[in-house]
C-alpha atoms as a PDB file:
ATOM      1  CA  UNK A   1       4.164  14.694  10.677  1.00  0.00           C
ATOM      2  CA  UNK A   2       6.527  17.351  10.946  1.00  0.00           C
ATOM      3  CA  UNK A   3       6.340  17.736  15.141  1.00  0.00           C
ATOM      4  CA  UNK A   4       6.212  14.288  16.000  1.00  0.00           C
ATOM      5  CA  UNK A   5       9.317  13.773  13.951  1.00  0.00           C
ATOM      6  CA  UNK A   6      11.269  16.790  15.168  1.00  0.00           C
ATOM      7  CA  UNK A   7      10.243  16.043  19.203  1.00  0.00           C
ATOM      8  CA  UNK A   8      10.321  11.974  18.766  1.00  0.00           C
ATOM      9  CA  UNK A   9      13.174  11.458  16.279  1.00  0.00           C
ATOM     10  CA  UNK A  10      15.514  14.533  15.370  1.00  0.00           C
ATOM     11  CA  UNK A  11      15.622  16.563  18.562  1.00  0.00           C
ATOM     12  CA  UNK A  12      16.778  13.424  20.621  1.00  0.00           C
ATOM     13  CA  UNK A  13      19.294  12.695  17.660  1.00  0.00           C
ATOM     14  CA  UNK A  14      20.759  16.002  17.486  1.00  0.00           C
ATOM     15  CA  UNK A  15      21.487  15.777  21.307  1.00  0.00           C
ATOM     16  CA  UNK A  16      23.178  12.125  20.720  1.00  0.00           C
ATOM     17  CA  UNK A  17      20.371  10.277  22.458  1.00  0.00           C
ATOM     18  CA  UNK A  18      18.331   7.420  21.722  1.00  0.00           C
ATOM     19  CA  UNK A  19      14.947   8.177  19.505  1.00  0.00           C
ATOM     20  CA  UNK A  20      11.699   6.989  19.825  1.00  0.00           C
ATOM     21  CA  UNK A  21       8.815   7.220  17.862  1.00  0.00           C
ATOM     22  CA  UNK A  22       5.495   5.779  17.027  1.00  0.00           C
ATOM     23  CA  UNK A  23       4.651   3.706  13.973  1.00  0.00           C
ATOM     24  CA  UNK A  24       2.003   4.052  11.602  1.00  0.00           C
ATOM     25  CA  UNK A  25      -0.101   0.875  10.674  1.00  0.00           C
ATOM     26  CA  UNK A  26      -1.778   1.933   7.086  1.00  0.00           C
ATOM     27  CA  UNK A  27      -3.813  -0.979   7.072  1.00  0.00           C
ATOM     28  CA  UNK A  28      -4.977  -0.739  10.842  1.00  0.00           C
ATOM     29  CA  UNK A  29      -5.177   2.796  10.247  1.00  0.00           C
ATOM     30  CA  UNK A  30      -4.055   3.778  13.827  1.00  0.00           C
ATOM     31  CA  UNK A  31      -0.430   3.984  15.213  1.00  0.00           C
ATOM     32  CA  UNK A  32       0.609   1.140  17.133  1.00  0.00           C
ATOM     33  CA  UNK A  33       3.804  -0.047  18.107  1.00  0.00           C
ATOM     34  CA  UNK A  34       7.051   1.890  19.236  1.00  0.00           C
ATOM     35  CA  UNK A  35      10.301   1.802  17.095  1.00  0.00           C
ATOM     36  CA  UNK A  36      13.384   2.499  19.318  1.00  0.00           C
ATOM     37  CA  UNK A  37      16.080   4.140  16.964  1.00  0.00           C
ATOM     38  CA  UNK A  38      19.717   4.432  18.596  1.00  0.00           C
ATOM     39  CA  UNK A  39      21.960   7.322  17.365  1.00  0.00           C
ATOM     40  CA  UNK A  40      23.203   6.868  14.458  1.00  0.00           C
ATOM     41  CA  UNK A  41      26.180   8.123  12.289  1.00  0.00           C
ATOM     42  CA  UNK A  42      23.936   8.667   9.415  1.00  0.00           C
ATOM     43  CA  UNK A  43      19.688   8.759   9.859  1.00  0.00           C
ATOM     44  CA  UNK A  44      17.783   8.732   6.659  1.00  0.00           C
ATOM     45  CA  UNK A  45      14.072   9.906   7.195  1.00  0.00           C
ATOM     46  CA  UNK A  46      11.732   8.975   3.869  1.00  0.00           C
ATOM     47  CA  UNK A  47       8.501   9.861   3.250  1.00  0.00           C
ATOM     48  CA  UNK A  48       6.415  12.185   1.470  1.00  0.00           C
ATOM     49  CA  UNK A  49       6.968  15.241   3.723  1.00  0.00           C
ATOM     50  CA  UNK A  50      10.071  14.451   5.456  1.00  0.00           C
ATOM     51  CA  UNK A  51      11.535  16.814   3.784  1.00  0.00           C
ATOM     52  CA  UNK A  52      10.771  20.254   5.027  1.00  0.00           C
ATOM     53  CA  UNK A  53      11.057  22.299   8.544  1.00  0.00           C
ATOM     54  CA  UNK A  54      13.700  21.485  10.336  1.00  0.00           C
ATOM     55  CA  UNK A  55      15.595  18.882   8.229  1.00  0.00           C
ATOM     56  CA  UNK A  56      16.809  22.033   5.788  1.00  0.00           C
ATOM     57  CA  UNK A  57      19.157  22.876   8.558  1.00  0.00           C
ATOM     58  CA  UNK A  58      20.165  19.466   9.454  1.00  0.00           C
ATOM     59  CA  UNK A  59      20.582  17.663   6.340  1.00  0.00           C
ATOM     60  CA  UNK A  60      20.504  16.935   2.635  1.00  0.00           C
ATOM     61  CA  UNK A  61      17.710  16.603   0.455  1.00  0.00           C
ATOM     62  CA  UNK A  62      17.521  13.538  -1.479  1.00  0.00           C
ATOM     63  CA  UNK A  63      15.126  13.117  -4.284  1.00  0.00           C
ATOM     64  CA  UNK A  64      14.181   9.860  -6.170  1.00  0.00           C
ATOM     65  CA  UNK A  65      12.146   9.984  -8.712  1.00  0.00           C
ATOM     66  CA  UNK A  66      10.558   7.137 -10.998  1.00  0.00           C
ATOM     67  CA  UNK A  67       7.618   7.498 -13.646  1.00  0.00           C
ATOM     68  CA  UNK A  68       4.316   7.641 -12.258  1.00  0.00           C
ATOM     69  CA  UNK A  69       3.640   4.210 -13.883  1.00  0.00           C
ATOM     70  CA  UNK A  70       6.839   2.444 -12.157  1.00  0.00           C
ATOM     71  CA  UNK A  71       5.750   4.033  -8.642  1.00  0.00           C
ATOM     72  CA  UNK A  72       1.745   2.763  -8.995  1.00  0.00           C
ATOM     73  CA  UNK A  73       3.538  -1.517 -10.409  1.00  0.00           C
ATOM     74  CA  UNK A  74       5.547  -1.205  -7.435  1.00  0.00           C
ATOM     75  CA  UNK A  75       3.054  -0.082  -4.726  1.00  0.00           C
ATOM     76  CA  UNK A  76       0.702  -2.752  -6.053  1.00  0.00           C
ATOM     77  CA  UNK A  77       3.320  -5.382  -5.888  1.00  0.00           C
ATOM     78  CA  UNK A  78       3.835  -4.403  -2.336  1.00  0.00           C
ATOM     79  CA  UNK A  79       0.578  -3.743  -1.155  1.00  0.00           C
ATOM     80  CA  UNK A  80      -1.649  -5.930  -3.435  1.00  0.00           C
ATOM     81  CA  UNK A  81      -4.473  -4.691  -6.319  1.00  0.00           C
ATOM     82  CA  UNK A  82      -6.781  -3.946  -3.401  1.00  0.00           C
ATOM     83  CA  UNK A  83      -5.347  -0.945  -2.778  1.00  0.00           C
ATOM     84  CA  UNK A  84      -4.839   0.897  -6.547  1.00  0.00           C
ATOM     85  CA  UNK A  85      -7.176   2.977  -5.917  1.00  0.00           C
ATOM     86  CA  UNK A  86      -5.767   4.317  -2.904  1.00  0.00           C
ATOM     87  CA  UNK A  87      -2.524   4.673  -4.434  1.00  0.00           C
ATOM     88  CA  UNK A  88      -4.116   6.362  -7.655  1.00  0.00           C
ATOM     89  CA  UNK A  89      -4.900   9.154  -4.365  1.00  0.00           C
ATOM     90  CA  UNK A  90      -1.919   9.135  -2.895  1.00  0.00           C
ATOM     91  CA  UNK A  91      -0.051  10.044  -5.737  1.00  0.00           C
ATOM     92  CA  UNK A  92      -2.460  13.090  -6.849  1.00  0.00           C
ATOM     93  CA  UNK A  93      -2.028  14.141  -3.042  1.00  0.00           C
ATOM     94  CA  UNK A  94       1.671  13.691  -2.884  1.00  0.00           C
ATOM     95  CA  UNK A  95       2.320  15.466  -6.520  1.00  0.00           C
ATOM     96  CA  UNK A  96       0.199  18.559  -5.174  1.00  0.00           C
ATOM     97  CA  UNK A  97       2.386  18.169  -1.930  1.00  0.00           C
ATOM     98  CA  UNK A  98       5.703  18.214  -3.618  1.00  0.00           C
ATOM     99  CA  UNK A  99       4.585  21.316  -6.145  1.00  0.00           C
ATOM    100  CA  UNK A 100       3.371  23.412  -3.398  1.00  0.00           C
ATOM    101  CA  UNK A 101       6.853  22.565  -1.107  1.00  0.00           C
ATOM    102  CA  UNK A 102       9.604  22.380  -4.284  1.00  0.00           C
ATOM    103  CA  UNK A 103      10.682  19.569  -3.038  1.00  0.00           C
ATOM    104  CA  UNK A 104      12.319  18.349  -6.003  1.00  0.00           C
ATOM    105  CA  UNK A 105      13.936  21.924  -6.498  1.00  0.00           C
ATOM    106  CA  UNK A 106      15.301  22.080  -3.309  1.00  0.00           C
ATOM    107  CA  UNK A 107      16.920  18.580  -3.274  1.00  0.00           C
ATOM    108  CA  UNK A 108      20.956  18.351  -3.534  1.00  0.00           C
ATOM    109  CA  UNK A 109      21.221  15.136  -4.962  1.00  0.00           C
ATOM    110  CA  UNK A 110      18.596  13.542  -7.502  1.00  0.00           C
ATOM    111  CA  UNK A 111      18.412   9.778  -7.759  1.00  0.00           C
ATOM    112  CA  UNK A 112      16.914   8.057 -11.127  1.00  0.00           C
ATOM    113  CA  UNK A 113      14.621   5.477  -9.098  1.00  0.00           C
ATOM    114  CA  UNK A 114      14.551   2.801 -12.224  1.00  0.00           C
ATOM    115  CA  UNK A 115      17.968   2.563 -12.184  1.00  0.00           C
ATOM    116  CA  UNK A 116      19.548  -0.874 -11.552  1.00  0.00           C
ATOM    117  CA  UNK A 117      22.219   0.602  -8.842  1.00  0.00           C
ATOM    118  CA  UNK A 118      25.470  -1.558  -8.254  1.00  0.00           C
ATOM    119  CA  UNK A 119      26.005  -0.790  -4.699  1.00  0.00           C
ATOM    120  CA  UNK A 120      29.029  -1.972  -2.772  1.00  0.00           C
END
């Protein structure tokens, strides 16, 4: 993940120029279309390993974390029972992932994700 990021998305962003960068279809399993991303004020990148490399120097770590229970509900509401088990190994994958990086200790801010947040 981390070079296509850095040479599709950040690099062009930190030089205040358009970003470009090519979307994942999980159930396709094959990137397809192109997302254009303008430059923005703020850019949030989210995912499992978007946090790492480069992004130490450029920005703040943001962690938000939920029981395991609460993540697995909500990722079969989205995605439909069909794919439990493959969230039952993404979450094993992404735990190991996040122990090995210290992702969570590294973070500057640390978000309860079953709170109900009154935004605005």
């Amino acid at each position: 993940m981390w070079p296509r990021l850095w040479s599709e998305v950040l690099q062009p962003i930190t030089r205040g120029e358009p970003a470009r960068y090519h979307c994942y279809d999980w159930a396709a399993g094959e990137f397809n279309a192109w997302v254009e991303v303008p430059p923005p004020t703020i850019l949030i990148v989210e995912g499992v390993g978007s946090a790492g490399g480069p992004v130490d120097d450029l920005g703040t770590i943001i962690w938000v974390e939920a029981p395991e229970d609460v993540r697995l509900e909500r990722g079969i509401a989205r995605d439909g029972a069909a794919y439990r088990e493959h969230w039952l190994a993404w979450m094993a994958a992404e735990q190991e992932h996040f122990r090995l990086a210290g992702t969570r200790d590294r973070a500057a801010i640390i978000v309860d994700g079953t709170a109900d947040l009154q935004l605005g």
